[in-house]
N, C-alpha and C. Protein backbone atom coordinates (compact mmCIF):
# COMPACT_ATOMS: atom_id res chain seq x y z
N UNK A 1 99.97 105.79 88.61
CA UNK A 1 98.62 105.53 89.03
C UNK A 1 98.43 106.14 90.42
N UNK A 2 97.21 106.97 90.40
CA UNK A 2 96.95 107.58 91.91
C UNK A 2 95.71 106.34 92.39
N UNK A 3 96.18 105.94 93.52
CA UNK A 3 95.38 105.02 94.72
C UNK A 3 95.12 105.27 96.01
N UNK A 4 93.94 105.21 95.91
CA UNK A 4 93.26 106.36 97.41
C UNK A 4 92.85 104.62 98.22
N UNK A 5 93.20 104.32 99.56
CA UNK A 5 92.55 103.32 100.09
C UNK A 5 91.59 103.63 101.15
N UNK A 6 90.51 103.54 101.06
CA UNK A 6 89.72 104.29 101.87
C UNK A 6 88.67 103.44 102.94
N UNK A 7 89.53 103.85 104.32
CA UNK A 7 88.98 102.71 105.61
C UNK A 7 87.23 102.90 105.97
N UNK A 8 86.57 101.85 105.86
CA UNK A 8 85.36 102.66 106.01
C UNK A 8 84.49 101.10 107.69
N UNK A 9 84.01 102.04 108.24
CA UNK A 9 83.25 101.39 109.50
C UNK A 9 81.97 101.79 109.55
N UNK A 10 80.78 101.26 109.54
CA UNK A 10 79.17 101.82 109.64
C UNK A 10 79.20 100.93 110.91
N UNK A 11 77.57 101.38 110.95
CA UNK A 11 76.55 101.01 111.69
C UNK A 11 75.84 99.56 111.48
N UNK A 12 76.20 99.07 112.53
CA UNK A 12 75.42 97.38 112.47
C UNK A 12 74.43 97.72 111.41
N UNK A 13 73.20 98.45 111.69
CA UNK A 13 72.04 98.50 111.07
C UNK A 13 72.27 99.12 109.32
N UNK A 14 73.19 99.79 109.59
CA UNK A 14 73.51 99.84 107.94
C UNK A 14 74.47 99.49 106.92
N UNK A 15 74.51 98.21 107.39
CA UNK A 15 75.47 97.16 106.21
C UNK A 15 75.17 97.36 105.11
N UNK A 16 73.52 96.48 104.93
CA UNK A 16 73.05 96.62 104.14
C UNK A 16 73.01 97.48 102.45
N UNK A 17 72.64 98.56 103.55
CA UNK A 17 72.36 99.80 102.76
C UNK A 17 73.46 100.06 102.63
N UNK A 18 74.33 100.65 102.89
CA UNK A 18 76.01 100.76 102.65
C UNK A 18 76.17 100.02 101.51
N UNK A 19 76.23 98.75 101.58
CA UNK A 19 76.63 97.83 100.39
C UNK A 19 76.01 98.01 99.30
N UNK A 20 74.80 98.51 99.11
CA UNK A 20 73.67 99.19 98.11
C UNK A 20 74.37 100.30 97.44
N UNK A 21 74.52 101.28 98.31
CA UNK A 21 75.30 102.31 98.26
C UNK A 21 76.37 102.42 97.44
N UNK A 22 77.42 101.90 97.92
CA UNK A 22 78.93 101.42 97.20
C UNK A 22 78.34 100.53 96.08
N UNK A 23 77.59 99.65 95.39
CA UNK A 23 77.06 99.21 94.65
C UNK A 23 76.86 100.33 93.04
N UNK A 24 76.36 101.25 93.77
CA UNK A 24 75.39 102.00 92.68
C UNK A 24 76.93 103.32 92.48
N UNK A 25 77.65 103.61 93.41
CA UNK A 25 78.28 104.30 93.26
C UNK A 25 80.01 103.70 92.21
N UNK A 26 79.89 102.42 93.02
CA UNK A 26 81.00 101.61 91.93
C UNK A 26 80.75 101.47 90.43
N UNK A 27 79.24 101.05 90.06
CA UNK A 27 78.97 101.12 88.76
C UNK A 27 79.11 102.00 87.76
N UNK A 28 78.89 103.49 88.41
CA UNK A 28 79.47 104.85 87.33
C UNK A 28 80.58 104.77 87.59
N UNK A 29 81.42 104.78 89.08
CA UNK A 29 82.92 105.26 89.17
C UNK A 29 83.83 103.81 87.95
N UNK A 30 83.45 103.20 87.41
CA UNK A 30 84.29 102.25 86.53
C UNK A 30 84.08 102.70 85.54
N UNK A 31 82.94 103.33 84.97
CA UNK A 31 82.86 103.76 83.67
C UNK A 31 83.93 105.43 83.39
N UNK A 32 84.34 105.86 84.53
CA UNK A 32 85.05 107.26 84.20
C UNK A 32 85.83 107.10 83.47
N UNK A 33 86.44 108.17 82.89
CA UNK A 33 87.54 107.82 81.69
C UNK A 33 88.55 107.67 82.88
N UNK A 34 89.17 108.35 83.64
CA UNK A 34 90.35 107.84 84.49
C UNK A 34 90.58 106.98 85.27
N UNK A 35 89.47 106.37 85.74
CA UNK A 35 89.60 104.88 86.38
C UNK A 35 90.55 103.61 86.03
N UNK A 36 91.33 103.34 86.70
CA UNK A 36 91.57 101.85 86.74
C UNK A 36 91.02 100.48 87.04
N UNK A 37 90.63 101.03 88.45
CA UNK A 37 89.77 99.99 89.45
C UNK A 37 88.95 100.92 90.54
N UNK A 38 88.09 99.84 90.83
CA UNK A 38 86.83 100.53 92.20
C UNK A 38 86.61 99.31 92.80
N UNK A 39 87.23 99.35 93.75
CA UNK A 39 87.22 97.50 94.33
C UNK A 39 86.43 98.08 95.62
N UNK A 40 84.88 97.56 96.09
CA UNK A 40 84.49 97.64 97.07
C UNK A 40 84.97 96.03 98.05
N UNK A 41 85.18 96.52 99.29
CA UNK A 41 85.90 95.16 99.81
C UNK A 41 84.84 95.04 101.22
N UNK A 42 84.49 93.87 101.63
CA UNK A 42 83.98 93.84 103.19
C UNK A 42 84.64 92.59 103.85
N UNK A 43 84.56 93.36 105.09
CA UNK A 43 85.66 92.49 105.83
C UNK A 43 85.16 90.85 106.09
N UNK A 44 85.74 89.86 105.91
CA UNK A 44 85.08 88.69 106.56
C UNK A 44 84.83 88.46 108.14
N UNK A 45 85.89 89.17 108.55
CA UNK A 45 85.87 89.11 110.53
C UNK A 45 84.56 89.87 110.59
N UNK A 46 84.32 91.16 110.50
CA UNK A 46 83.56 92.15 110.81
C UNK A 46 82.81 92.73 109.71
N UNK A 47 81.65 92.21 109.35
CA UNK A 47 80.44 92.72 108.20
C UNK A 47 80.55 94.02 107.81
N UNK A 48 80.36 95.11 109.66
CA UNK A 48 80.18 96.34 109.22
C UNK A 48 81.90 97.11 108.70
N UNK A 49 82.94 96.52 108.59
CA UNK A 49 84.09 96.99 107.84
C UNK A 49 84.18 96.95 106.68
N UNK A 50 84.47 97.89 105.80
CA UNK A 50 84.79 98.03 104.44
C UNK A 50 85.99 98.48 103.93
N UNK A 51 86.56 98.23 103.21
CA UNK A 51 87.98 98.77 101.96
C UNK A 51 87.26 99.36 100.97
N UNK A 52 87.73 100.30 100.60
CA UNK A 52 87.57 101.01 99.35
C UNK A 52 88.70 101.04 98.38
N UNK A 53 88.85 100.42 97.35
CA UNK A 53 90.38 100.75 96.95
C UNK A 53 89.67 101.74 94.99
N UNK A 54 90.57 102.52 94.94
CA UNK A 54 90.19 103.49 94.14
C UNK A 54 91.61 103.61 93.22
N UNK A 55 91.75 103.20 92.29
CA UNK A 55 92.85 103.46 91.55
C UNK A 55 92.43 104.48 90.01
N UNK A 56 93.16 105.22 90.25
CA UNK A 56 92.87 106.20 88.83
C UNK A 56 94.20 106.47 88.30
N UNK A 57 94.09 106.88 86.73
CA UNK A 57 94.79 107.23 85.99
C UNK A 57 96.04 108.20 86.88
N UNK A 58 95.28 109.91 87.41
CA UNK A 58 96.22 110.67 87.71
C UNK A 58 95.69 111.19 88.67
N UNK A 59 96.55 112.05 89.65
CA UNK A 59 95.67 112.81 90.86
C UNK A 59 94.40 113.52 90.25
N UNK A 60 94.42 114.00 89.25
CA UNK A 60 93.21 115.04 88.13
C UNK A 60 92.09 114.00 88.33
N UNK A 61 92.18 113.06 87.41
CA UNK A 61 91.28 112.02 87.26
C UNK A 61 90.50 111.79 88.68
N UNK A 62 91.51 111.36 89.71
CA UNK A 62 90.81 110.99 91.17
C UNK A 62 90.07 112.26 91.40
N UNK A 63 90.48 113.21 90.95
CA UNK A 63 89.91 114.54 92.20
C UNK A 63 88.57 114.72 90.73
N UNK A 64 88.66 114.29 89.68
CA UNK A 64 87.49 115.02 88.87
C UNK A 64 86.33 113.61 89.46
N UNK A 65 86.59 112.38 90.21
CA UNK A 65 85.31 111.49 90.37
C UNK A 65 84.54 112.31 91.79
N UNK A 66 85.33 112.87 92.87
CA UNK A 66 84.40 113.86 93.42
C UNK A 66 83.57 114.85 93.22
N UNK A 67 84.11 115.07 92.18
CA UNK A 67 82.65 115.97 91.11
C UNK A 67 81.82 115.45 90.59
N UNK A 68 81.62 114.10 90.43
CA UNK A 68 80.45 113.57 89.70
C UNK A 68 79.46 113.45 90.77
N UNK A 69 78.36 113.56 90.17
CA UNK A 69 77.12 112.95 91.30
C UNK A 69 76.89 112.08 91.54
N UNK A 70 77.30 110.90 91.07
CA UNK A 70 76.99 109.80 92.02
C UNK A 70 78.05 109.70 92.97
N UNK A 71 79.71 110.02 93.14
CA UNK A 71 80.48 110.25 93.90
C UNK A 71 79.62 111.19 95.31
N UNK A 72 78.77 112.41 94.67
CA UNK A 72 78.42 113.44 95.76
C UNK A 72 77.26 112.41 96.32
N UNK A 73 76.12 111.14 95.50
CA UNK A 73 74.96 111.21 96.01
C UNK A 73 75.36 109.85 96.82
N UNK A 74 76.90 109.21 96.56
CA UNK A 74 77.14 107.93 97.71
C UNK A 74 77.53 108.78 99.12
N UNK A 75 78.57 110.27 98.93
CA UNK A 75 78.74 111.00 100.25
C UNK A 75 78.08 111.19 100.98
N UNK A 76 76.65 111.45 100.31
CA UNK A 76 75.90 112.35 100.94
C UNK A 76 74.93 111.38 101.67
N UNK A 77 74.39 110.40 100.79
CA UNK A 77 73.84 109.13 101.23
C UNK A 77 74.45 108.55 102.19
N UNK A 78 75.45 108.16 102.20
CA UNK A 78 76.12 107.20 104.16
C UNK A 78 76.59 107.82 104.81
N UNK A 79 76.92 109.20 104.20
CA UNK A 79 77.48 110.05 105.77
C UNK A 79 76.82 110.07 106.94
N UNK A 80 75.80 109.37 107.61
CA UNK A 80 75.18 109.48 108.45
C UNK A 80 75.29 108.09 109.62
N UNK A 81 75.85 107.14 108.27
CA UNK A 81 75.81 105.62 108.55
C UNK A 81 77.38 105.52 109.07
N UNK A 82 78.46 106.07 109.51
CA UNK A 82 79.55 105.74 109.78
C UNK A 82 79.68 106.22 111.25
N UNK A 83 80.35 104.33 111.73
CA UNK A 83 80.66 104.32 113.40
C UNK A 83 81.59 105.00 113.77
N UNK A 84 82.37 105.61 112.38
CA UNK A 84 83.53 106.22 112.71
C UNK A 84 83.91 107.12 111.51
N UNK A 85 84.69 108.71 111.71
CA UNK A 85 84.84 109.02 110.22
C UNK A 85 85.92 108.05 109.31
N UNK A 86 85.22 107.80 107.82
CA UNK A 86 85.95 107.22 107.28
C UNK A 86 87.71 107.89 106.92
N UNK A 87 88.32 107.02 106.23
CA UNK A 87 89.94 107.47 106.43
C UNK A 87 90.44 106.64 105.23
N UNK A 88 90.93 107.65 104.53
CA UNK A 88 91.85 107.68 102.93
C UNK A 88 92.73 107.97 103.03
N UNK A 89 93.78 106.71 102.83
CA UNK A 89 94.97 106.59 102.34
C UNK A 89 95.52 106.74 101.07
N UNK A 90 96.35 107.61 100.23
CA UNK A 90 97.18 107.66 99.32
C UNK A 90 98.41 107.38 99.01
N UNK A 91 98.11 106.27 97.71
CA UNK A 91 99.32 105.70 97.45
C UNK A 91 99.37 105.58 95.77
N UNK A 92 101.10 105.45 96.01
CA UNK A 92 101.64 105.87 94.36
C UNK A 92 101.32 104.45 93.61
N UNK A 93 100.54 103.79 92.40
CA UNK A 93 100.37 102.56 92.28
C UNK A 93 101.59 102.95 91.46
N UNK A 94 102.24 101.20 91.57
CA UNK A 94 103.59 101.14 90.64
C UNK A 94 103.14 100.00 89.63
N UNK A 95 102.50 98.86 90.12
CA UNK A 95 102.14 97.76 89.17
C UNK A 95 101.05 97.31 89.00
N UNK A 96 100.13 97.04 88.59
CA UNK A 96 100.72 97.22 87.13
C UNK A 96 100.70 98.46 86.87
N UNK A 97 101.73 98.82 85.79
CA UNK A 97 102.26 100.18 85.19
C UNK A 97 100.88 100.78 84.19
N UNK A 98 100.28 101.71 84.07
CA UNK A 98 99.42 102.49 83.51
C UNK A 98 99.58 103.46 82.73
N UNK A 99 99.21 103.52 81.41
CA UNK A 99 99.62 104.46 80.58
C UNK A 99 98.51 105.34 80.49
């Protein structure tokens, strides 16, 4: 299993919308055929912090959800809204095991 964890920080003023955002973009990214999971996470200390956790089938699978458009129209949509650039971590999932 390929697992991208992806650190994300906005703008006080765009929680909100962020959470909208990751909303509409989680709903197609679960339906891909290579998906495992799309866990949008927000922090309890700090509103404007988010987790992204992204588990897919294979590196292929992960790299074919950046080609979809709703992947391009969540990029393109909050790139404007982050206090900081966001930051993706990759990791090998071991459990549960995925066929």
């Amino acid at each position: 299993m390929y697992v991208t964890i992806v650190h994300v920080s906005v703008t006080a003023d765009k929680v909100e919308a962020f959470r909208e955002a990751c909303r509409l973009n989680h709903e197609k990214s679960v339906q891909e055929a290579g998906n495992v999971r799309f866990d949008i996470l927000q922090s309890a200390d700090d509103p404007a912090r988010f987790v992204l956790y992204e588990a897919y089938k294979t590196r292929e699978d992960a790299a074919a959800h950046k080609e979809t458009a709703h992947y391009q129209a969540w990029r393109d949509t909050v790139a404007d809204w982050m206090a900081e650039p966001r930051k993706g971590v990759v990791y090998d999932g071991l459990f549960p095991a995925v066929n």
